[in-house]
N, C-alpha and C. Protein backbone atom coordinates (compact mmCIF):
# COMPACT_ATOMS: atom_id res chain seq x y z
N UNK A 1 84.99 -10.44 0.01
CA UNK A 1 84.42 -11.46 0.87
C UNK A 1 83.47 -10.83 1.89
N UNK A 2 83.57 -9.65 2.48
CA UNK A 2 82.86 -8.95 3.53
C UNK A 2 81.80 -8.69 2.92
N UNK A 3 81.88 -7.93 1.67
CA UNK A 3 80.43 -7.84 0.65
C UNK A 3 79.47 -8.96 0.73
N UNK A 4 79.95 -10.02 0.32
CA UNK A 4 79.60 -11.26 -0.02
C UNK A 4 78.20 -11.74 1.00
N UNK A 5 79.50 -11.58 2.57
CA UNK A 5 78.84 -11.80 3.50
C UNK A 5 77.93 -10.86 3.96
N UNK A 6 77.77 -9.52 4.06
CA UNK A 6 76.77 -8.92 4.06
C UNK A 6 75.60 -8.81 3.02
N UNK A 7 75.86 -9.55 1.90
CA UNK A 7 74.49 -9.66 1.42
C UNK A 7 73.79 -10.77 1.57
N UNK A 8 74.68 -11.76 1.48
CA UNK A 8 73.90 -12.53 2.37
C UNK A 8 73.60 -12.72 3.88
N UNK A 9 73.64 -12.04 4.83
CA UNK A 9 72.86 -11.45 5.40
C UNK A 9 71.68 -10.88 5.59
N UNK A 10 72.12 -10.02 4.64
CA UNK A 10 70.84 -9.11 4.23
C UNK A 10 69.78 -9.91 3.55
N UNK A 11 69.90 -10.82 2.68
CA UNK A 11 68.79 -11.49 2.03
C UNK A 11 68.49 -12.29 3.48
N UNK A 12 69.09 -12.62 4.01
CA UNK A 12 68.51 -13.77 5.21
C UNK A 12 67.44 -12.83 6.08
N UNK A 13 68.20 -12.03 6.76
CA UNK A 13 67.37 -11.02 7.70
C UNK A 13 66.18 -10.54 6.61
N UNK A 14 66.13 -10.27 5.32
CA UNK A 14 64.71 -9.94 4.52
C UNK A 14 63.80 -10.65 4.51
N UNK A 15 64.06 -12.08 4.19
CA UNK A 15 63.16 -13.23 3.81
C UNK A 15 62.79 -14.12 5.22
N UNK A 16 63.44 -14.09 6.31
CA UNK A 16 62.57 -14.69 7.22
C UNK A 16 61.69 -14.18 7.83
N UNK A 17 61.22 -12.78 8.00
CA UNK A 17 59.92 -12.78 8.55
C UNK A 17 58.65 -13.28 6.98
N UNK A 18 59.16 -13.57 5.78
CA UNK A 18 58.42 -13.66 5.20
C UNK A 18 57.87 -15.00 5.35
N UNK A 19 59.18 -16.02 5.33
CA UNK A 19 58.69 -17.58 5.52
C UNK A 19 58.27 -17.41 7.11
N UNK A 20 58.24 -17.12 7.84
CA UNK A 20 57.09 -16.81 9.15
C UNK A 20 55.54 -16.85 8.91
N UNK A 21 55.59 -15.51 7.85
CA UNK A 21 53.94 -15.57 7.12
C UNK A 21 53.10 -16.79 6.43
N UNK A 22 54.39 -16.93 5.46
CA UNK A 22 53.79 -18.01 4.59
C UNK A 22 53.59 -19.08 5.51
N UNK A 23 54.79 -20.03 6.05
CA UNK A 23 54.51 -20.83 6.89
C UNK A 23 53.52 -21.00 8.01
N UNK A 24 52.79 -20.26 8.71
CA UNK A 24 52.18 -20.13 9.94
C UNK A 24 50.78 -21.74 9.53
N UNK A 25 50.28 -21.85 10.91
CA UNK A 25 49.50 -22.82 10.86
C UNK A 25 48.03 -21.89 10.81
N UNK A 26 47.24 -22.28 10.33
CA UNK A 26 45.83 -21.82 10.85
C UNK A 26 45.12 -22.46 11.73
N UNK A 27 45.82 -22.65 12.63
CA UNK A 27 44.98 -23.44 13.89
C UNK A 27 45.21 -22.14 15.02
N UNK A 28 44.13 -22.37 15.92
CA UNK A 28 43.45 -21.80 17.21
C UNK A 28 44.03 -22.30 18.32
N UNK A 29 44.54 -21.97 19.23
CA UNK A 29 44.58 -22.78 20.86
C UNK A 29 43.22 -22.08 21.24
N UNK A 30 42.91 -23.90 21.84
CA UNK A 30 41.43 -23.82 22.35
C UNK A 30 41.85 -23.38 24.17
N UNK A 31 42.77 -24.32 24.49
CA UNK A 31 43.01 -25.02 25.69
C UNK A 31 44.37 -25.40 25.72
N UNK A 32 44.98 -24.81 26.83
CA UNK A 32 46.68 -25.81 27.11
C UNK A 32 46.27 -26.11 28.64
N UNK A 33 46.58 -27.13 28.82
CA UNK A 33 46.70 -27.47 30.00
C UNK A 33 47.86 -28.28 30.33
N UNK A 34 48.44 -27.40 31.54
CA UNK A 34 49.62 -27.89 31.97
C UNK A 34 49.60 -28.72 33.38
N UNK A 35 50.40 -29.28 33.77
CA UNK A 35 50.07 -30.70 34.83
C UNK A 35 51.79 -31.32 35.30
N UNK A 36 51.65 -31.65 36.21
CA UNK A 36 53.37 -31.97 36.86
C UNK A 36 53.73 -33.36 35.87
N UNK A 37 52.28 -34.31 35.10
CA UNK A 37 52.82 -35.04 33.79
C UNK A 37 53.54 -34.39 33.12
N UNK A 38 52.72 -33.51 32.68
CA UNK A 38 53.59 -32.48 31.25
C UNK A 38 52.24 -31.59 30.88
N UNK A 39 52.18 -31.12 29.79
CA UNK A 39 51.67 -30.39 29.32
C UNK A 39 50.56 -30.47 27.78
N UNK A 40 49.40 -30.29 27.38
CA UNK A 40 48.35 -30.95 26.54
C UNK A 40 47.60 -30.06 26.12
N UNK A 41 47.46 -29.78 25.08
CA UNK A 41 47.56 -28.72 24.44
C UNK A 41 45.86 -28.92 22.87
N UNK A 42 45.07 -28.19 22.87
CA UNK A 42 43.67 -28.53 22.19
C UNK A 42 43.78 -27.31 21.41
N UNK A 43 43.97 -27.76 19.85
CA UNK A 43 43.77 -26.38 19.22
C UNK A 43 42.47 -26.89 17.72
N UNK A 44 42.34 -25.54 17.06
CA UNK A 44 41.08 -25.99 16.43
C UNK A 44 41.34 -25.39 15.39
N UNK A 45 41.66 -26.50 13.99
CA UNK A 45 41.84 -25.16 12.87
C UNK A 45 40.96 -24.64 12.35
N UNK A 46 40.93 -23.16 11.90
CA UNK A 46 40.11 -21.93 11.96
C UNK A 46 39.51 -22.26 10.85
N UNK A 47 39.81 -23.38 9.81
CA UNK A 47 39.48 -23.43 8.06
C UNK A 47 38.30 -24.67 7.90
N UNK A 48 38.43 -25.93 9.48
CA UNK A 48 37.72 -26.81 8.74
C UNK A 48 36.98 -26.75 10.21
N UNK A 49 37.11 -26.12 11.22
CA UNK A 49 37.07 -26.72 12.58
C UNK A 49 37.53 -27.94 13.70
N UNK A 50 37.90 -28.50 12.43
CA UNK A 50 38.21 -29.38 13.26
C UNK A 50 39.27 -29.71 14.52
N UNK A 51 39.28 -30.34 15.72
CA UNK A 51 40.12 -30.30 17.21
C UNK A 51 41.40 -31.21 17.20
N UNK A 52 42.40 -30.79 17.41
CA UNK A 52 43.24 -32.07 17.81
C UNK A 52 43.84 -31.57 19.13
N UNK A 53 44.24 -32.80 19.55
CA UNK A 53 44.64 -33.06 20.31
C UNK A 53 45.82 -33.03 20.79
N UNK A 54 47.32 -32.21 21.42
CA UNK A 54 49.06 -32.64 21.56
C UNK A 54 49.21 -33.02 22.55
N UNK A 55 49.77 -34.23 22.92
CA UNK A 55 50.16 -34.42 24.40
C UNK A 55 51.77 -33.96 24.48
């Protein structure tokens, strides 16, 4: 059972910095702006340009 559990471990600790890579966004922060509202956030993805907007 200790085996067991150390390999799976081990596959976990291997493969998440990978789904990190794969997963990532290709967007830019243009702009965050923070405010006693909250916080708003302008990023730009790097592939089409195009801006959005997070409130």
């Amino acid at each position: 059972m200790l085996r067991t559990l150390f390999s799976l471990l081990t596959v976990v600790a291997l493969t998440t910095p990978l789904v990190g890579i794969v997963g990532c966004d290709a967007d830019e922060e243009v702009m965050e702006v923070e405010t006693q509202q909250g916080e708003t956030e302008i990023e730009r993805d790097s592939e089409t340009g195009a801006l959005q907007v997070d409130d």
